[in-house]
C-alpha atoms as a PDB file:
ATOM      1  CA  UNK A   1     132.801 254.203 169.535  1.00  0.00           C
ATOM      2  CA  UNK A   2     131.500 255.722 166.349  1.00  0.00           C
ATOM      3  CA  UNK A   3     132.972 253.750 163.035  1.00  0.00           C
ATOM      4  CA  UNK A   4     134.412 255.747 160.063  1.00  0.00           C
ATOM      5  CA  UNK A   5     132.983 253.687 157.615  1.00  0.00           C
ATOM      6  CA  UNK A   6     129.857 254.742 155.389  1.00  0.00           C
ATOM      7  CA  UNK A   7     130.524 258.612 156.474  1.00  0.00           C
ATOM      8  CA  UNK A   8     129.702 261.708 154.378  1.00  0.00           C
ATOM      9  CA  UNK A   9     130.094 264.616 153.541  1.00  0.00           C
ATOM     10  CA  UNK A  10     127.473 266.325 150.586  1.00  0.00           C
ATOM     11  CA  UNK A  11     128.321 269.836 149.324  1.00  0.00           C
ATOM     12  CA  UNK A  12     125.494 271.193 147.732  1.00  0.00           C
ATOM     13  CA  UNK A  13     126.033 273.566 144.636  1.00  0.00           C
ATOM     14  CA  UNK A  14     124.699 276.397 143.674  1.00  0.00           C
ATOM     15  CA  UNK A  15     122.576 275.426 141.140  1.00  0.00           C
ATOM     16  CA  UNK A  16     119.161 276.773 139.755  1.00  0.00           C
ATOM     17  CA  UNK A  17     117.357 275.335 142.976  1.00  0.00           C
ATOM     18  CA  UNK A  18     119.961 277.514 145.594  1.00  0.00           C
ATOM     19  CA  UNK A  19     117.733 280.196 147.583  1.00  0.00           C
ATOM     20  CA  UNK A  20     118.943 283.184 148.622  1.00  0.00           C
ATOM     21  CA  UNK A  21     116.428 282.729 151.985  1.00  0.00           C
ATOM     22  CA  UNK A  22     118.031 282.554 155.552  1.00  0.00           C
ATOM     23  CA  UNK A  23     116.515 279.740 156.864  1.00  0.00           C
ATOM     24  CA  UNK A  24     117.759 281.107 160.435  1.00  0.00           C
ATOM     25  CA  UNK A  25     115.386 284.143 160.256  1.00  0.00           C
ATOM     26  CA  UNK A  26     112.264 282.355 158.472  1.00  0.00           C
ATOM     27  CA  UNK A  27     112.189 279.092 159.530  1.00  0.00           C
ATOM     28  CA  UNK A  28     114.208 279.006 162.758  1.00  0.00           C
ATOM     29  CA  UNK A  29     112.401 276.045 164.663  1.00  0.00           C
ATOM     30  CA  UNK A  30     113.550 272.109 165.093  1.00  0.00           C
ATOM     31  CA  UNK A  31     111.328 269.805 161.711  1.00  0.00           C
ATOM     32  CA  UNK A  32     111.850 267.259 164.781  1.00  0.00           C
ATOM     33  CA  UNK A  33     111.190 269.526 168.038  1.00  0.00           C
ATOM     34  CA  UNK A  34     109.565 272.676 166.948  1.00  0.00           C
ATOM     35  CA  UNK A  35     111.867 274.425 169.200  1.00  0.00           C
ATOM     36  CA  UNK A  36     113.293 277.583 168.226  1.00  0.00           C
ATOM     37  CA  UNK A  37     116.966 278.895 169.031  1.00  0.00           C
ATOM     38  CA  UNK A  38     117.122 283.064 168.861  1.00  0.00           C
ATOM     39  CA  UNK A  39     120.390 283.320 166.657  1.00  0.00           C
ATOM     40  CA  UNK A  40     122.017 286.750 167.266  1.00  0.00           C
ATOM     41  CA  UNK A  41     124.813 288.890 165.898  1.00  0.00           C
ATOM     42  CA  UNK A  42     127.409 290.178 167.996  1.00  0.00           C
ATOM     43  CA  UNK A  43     129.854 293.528 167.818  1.00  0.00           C
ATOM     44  CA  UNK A  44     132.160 291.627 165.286  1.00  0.00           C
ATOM     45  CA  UNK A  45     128.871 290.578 162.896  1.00  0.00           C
ATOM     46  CA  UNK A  46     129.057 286.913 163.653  1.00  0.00           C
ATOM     47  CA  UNK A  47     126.263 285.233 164.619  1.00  0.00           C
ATOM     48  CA  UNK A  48     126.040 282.981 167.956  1.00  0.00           C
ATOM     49  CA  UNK A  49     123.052 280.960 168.931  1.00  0.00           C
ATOM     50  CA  UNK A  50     121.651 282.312 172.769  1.00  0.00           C
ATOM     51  CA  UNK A  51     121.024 280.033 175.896  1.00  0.00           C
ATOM     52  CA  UNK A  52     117.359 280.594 175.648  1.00  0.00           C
ATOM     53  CA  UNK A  53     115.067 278.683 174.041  1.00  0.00           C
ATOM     54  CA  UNK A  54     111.645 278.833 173.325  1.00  0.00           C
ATOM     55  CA  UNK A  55     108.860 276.239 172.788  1.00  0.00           C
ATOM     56  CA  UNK A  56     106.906 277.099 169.318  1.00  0.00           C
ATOM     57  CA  UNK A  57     104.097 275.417 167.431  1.00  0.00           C
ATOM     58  CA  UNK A  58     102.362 277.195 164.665  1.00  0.00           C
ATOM     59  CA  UNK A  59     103.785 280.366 165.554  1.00  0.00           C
ATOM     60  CA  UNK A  60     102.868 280.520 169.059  1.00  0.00           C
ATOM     61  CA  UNK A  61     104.231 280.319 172.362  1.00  0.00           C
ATOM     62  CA  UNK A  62     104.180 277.612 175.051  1.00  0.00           C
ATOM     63  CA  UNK A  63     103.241 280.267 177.184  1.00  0.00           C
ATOM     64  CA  UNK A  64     100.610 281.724 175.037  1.00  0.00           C
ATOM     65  CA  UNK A  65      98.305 281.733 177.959  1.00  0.00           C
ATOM     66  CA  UNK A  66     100.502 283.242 180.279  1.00  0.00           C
ATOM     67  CA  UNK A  67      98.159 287.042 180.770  1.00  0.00           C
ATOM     68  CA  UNK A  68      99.584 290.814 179.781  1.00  0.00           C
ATOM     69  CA  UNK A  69      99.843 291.601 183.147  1.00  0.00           C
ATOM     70  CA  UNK A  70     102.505 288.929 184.607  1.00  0.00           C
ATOM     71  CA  UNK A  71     104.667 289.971 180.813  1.00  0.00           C
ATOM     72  CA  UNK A  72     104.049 293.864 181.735  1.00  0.00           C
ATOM     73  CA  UNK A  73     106.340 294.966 185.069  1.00  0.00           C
ATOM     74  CA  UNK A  74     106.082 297.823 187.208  1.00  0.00           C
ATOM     75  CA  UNK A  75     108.514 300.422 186.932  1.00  0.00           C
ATOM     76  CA  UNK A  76     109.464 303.125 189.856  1.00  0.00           C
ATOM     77  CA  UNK A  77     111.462 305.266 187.991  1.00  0.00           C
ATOM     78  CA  UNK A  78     110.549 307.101 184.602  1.00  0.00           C
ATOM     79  CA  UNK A  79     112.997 306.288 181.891  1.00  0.00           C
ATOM     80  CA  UNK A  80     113.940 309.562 180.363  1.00  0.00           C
ATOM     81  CA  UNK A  81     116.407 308.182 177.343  1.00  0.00           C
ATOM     82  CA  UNK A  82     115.879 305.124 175.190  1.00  0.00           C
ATOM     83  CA  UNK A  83     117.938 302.861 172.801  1.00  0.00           C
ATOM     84  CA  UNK A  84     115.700 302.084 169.777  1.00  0.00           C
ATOM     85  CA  UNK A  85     115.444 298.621 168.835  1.00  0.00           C
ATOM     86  CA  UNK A  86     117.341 298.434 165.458  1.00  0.00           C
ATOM     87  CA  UNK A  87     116.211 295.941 162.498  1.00  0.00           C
ATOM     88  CA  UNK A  88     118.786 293.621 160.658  1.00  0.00           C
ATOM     89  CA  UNK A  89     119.278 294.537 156.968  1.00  0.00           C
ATOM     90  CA  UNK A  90     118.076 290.960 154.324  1.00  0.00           C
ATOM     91  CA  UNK A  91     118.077 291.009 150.704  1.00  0.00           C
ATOM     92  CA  UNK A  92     114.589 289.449 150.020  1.00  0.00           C
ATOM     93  CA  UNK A  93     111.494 289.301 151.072  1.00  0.00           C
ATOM     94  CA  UNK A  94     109.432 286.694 151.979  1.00  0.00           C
ATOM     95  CA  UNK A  95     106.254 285.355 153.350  1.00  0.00           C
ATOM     96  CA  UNK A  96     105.395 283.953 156.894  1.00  0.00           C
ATOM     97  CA  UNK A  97     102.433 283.375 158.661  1.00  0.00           C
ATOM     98  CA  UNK A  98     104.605 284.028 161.471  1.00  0.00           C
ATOM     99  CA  UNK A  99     105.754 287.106 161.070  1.00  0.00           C
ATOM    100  CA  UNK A 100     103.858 290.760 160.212  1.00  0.00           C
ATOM    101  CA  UNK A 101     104.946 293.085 157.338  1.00  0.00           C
ATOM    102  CA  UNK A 102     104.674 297.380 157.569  1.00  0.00           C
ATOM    103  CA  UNK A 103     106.329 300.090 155.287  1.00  0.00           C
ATOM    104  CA  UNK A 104     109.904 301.067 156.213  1.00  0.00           C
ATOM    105  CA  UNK A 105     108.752 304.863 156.561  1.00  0.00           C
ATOM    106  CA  UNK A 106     111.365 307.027 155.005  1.00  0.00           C
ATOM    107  CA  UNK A 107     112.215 309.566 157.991  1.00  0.00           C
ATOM    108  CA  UNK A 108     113.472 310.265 161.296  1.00  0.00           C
ATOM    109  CA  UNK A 109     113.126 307.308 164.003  1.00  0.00           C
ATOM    110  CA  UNK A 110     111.508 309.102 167.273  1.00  0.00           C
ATOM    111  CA  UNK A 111     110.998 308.003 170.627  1.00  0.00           C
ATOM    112  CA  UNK A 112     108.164 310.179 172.143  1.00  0.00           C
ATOM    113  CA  UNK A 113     108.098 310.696 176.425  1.00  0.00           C
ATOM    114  CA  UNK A 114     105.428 311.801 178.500  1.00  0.00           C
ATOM    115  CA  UNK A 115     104.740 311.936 181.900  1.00  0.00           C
ATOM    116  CA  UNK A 116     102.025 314.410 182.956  1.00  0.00           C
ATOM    117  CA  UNK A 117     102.871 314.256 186.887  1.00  0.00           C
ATOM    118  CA  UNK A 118     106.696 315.081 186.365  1.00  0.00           C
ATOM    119  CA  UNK A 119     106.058 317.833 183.061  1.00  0.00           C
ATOM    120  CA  UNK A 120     108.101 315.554 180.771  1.00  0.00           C
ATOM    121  CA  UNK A 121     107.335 316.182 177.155  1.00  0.00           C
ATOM    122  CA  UNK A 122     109.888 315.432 174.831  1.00  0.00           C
ATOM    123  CA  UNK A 123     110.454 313.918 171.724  1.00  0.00           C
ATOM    124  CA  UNK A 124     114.144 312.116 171.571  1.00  0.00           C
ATOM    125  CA  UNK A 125     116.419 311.239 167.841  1.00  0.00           C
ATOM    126  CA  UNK A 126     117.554 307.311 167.984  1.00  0.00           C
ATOM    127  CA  UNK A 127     120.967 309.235 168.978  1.00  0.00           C
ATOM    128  CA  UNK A 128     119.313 310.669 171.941  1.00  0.00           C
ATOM    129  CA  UNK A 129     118.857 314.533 171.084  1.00  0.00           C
ATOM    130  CA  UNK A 130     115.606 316.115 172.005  1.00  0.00           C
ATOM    131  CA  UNK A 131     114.486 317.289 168.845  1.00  0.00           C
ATOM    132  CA  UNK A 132     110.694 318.610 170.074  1.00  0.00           C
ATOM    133  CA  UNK A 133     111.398 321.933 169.311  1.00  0.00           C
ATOM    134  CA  UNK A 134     112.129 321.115 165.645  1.00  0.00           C
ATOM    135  CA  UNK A 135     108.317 319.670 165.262  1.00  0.00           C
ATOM    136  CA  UNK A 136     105.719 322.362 166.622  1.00  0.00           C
ATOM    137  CA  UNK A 137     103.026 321.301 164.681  1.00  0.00           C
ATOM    138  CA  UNK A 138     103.271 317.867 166.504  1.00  0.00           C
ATOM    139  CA  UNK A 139     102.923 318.952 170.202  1.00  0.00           C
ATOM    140  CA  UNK A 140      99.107 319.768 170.011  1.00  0.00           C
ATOM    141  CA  UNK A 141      98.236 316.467 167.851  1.00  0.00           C
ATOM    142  CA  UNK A 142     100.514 314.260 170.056  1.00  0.00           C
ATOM    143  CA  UNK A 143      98.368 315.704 173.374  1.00  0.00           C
ATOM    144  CA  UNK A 144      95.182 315.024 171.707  1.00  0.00           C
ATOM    145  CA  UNK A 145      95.885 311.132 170.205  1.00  0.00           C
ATOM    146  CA  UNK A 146      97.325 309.899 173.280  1.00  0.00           C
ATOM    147  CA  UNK A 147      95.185 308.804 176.290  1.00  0.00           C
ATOM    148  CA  UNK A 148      97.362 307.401 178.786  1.00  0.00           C
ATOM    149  CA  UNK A 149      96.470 308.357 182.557  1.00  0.00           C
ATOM    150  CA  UNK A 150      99.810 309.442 183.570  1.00  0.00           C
ATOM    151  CA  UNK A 151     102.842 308.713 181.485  1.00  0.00           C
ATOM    152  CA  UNK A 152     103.580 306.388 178.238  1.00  0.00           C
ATOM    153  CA  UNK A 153     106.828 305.905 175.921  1.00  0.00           C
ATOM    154  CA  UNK A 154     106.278 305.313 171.891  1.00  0.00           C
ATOM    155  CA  UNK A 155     108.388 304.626 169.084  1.00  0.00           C
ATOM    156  CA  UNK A 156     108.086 305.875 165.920  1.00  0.00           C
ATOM    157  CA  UNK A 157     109.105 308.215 162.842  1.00  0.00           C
ATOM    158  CA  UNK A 158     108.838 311.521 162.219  1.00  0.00           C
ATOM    159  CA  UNK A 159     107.942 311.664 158.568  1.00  0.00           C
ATOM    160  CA  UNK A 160     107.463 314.723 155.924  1.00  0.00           C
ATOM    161  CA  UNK A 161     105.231 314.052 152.668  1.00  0.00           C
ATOM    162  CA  UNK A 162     105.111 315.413 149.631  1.00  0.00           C
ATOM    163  CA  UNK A 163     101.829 316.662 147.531  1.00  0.00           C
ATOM    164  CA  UNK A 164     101.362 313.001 146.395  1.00  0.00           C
ATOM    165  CA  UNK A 165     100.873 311.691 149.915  1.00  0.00           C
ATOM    166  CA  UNK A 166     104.645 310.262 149.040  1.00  0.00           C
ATOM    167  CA  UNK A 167     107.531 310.332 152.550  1.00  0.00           C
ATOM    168  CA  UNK A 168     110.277 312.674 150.793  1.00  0.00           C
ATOM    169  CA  UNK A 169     113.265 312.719 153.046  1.00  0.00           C
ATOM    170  CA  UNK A 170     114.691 315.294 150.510  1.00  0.00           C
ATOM    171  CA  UNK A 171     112.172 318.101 151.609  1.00  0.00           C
ATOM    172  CA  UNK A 172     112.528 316.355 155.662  1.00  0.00           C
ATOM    173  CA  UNK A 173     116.059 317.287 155.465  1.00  0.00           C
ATOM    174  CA  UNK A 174     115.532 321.015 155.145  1.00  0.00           C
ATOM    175  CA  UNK A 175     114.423 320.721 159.025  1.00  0.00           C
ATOM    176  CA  UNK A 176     116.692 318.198 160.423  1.00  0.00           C
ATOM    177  CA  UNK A 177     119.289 320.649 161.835  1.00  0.00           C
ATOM    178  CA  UNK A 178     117.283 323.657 162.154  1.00  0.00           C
ATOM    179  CA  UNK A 179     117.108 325.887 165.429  1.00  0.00           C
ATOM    180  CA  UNK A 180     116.006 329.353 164.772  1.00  0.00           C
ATOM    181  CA  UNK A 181     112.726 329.636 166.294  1.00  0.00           C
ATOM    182  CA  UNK A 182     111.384 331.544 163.394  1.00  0.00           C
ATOM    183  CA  UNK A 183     112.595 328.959 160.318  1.00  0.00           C
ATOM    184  CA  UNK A 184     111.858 326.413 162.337  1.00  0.00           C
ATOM    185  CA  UNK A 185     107.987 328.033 162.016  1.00  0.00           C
ATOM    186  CA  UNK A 186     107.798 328.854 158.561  1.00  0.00           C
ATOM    187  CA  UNK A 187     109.018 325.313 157.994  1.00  0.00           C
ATOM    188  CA  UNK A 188     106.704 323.446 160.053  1.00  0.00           C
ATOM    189  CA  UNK A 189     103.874 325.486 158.167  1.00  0.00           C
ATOM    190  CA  UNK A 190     105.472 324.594 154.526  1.00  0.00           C
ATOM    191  CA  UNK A 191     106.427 320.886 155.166  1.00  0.00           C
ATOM    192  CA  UNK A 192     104.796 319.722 158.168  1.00  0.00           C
ATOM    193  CA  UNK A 193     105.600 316.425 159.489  1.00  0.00           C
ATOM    194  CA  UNK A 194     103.371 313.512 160.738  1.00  0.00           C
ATOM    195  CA  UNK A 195     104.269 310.885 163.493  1.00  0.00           C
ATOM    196  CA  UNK A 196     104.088 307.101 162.253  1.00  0.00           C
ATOM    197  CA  UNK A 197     103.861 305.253 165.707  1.00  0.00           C
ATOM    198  CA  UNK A 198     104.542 301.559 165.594  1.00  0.00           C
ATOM    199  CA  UNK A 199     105.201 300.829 169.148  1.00  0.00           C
ATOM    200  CA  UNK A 200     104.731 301.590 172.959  1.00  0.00           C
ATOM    201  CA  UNK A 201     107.449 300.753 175.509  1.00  0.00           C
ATOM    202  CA  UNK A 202     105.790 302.264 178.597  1.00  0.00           C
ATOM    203  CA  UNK A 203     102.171 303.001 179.664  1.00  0.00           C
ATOM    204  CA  UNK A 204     101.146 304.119 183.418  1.00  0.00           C
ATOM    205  CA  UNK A 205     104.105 303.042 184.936  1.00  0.00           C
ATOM    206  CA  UNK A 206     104.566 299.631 183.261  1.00  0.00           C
ATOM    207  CA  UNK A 207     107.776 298.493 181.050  1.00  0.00           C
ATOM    208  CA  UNK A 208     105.816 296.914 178.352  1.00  0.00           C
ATOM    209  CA  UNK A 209     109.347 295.664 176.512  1.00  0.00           C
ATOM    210  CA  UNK A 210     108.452 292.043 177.652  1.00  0.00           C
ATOM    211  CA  UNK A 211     105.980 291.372 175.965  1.00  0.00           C
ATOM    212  CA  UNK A 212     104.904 290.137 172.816  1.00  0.00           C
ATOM    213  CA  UNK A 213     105.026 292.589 169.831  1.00  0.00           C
ATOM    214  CA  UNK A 214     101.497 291.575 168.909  1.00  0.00           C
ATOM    215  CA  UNK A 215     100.656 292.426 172.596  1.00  0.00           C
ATOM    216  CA  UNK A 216     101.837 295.889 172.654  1.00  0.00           C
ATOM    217  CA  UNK A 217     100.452 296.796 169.118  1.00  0.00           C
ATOM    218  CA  UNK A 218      96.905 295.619 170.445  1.00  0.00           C
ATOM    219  CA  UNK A 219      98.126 297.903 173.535  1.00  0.00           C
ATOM    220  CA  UNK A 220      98.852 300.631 171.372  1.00  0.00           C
ATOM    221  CA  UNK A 221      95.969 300.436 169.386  1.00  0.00           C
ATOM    222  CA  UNK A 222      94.003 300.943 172.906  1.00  0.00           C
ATOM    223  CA  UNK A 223      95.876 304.356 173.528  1.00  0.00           C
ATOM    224  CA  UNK A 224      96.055 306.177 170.162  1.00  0.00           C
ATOM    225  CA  UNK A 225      93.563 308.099 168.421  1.00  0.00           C
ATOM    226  CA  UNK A 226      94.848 309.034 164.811  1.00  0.00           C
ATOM    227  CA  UNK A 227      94.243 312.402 163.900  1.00  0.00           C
ATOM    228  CA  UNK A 228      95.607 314.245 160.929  1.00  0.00           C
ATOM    229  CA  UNK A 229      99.384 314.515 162.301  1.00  0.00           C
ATOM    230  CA  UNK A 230      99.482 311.388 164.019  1.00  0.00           C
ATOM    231  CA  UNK A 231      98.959 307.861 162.567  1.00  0.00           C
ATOM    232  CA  UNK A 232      99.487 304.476 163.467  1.00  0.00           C
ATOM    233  CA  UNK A 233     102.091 302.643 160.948  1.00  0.00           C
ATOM    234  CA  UNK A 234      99.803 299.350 160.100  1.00  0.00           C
ATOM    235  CA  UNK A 235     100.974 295.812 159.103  1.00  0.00           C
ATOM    236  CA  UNK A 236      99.591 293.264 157.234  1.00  0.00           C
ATOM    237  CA  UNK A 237     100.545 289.277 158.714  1.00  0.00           C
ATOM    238  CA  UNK A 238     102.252 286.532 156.376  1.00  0.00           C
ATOM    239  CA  UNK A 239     102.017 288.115 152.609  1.00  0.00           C
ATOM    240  CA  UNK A 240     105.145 289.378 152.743  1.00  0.00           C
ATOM    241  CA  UNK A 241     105.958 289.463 148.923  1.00  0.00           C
ATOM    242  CA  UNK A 242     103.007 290.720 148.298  1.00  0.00           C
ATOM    243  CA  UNK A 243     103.630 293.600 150.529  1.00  0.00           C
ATOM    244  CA  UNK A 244     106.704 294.268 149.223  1.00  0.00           C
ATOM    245  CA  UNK A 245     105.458 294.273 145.556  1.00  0.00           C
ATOM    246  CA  UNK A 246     103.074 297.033 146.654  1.00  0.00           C
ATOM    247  CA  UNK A 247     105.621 298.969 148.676  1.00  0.00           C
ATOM    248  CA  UNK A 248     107.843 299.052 145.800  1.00  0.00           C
ATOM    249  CA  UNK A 249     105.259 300.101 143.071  1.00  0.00           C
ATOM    250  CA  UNK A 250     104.583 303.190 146.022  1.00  0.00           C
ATOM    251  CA  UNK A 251     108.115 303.996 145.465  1.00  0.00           C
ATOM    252  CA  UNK A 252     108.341 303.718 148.868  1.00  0.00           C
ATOM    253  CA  UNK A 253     112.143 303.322 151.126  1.00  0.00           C
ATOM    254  CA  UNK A 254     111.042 299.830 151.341  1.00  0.00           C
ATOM    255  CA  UNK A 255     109.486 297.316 154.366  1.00  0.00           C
ATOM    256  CA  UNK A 256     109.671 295.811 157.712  1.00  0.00           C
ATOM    257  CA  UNK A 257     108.890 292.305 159.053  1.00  0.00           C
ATOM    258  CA  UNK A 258     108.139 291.514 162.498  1.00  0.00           C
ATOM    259  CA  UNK A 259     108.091 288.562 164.522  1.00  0.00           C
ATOM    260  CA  UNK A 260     105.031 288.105 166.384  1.00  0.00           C
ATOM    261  CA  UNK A 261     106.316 287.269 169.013  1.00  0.00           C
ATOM    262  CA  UNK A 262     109.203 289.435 169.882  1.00  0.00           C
ATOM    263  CA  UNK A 263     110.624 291.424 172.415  1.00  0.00           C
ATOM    264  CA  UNK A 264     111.922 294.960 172.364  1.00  0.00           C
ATOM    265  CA  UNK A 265     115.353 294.837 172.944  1.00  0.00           C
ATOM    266  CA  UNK A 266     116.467 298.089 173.213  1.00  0.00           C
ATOM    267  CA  UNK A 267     119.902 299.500 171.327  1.00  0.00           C
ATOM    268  CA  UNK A 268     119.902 295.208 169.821  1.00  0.00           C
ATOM    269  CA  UNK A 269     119.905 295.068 166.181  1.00  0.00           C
ATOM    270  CA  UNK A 270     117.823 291.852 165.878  1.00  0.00           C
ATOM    271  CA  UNK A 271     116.978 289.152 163.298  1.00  0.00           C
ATOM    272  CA  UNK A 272     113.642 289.088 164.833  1.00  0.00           C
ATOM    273  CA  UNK A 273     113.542 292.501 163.057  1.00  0.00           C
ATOM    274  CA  UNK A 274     113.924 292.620 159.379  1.00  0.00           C
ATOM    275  CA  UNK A 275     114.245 295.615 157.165  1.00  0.00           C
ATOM    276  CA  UNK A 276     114.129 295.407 153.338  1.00  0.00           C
ATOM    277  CA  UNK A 277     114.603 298.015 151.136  1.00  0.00           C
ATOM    278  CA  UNK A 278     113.351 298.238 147.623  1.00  0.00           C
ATOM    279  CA  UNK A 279     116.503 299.769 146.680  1.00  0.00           C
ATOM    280  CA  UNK A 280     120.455 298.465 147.010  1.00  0.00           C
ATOM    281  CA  UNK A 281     122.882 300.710 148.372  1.00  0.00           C
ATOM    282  CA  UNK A 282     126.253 300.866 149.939  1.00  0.00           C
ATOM    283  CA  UNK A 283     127.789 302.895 152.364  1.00  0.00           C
ATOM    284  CA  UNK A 284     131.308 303.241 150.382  1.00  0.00           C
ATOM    285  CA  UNK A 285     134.261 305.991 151.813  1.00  0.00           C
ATOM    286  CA  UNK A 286     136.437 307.637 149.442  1.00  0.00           C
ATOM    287  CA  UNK A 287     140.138 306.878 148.884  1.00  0.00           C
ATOM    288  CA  UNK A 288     141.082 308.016 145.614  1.00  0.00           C
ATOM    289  CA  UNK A 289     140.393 309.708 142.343  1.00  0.00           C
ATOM    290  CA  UNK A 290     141.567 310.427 138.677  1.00  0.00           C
ATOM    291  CA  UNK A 291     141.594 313.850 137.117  1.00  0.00           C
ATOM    292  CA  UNK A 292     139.237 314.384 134.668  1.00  0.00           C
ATOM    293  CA  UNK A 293     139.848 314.887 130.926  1.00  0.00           C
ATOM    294  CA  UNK A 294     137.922 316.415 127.989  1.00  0.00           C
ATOM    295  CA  UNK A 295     134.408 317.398 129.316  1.00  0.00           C
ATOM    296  CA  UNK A 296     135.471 316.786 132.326  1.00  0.00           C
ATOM    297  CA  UNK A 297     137.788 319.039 133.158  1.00  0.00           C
ATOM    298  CA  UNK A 298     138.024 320.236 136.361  1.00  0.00           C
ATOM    299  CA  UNK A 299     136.040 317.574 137.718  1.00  0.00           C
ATOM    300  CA  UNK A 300     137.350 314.458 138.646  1.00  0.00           C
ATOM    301  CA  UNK A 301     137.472 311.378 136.135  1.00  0.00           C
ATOM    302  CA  UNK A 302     137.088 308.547 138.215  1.00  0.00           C
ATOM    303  CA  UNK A 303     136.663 307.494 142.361  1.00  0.00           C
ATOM    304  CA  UNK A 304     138.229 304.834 144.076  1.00  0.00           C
ATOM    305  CA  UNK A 305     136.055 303.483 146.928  1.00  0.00           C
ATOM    306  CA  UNK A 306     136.220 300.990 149.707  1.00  0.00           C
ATOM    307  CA  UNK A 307     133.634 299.312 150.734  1.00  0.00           C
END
């Protein structure tokens, strides 16, 4: 029998000391246990805590020892359409020795398929199109960086850059929906795109999704030689503010952090992915608006907007 006497209940205010930091994402493990629940959002937004749980300490895993190969399973049939993993949106950055930090390339996320045996060579849109006819200049490079032995699966984006070195959707645009053989040429030639990988899925008939992210990078890493189309998208571990000072002084779309230890979990959009972008937007629909007046007539005055 639990007494009611000496109970309560502190609100704490949101004074100078409050933190905009979700101590779910950054510091999700136990002061007393060191375990770690997964906390994940489901269609209606909400977030529920999983059944699984996994040991931590300093950032590793109780089964830390446990080797590639037991993580890495056979697969009998090649996959020939996949869900990108999808990172959750946060509003700050932070830093983490747990977690690793990359550029949030400004482009067009790419899953790239190959299978020499069975002649697949595609490269797929996160909706699922096969959009390898849109990127000649990428066929040739792709062949030459990758050496797997029969088939492999990477995810990336498909990125355009201007004279400064700079990603510049704008000009990537021009090529998005393109499908006359001969403008998709001259295109190609005037803004070619390169291919930021910053994942494998599949190599030589193994699903690679279960294991750990730093895992498949060093996987990766094993497989890829950069050349001038194709590039690796590198991270940096724990600095995370620092990163994001840089990526924003780059002018760059903004950054991602990664667990260390996650998963791909495909078509998931998971807090053990984090995107932040150096600028705020807001995807707002249209509802109303109010004629314009004076110089603006024959425009409109004012929108109304939902949010």
């Amino acid at each position: 029998k639990t007494s009611r006497e000496n109970q309560w209940l502190i609100i704490k205010a949101n004074d100078q000391f409050a933190s905009s930091e979700d101590l779910t994402v950054t510091k999700p493990e136990s002061v007393l246990t060191r375990r770690a629940v997964s906390i994940r959002q489901n269609e209606t937004g909400d977030r529920r805590q999983t059944d699984a749980m996994t040991i931590t300490y300093k950032g590793h895993t109780k089964d830390d020892a446990v080797s590639e190969k037991k993580n890495a399973t056979s697969i009998t049939q090649f996959p020939i359409n996949v869900k990108p993993m999808l990172a959750t949106a946060v509003d700050e950055p932070f830093n983490d020795k747990r977690w690793v930090f990359e550029i949030k390339w400004d482009g067009v996320r790419s899953i790239f398929f190959w299978h020499k045996t069975k002649g697949i060579f595609k490269i797929q849109s996160r909706s699922g199109k096969d959009i390898t006819h849109r990127y000649p200049e990428l066929i040739r490079p792709l062949k030459s960086a990758v050496r797997c032995k029969e088939s492999i699966i990477l995810d990336g984006e498909i990125v355009v850059l201007d004279k400064d070195g700079t990603p510049s959707f704008q000009d990537h645009q021009r090529r998005m929906n393109v499908d006359d053989d001969r403008e998709i040429e001259f295109l190609s030639q005037q803004t070619p795109a390169n291919y930021y990988i910053f994942d494998v899925l599949y190599l030589d008939g193994k699903n690679l999704q279960g294991l750990e992210f730093l895992q498949r990078r060093k996987i990766q890493s094993d497989v890829i030689d950069k050349n001038n189309r194709i590039q690796i998208s590198d991270f940096i571990g724990e600095v995370g503010k620092e990163v994001f000072d840089n990526v924003r002084k780059m002018n760059l779309e903004g950054m991602v952090a990664k667990y260390k230890s996650s998963k791909y979990l495909q078509g998931v959009r998971s807090r053990k992915w984090l995107k932040i972008k150096t600028m705020k937007t807001q995807d707002c629909v249209v509802i109303g608006y109010t004629r314009g007046e004076g110089n603006r007539e024959g425009y409109f005055g004012s929108l109304l907007l939902a949010v």
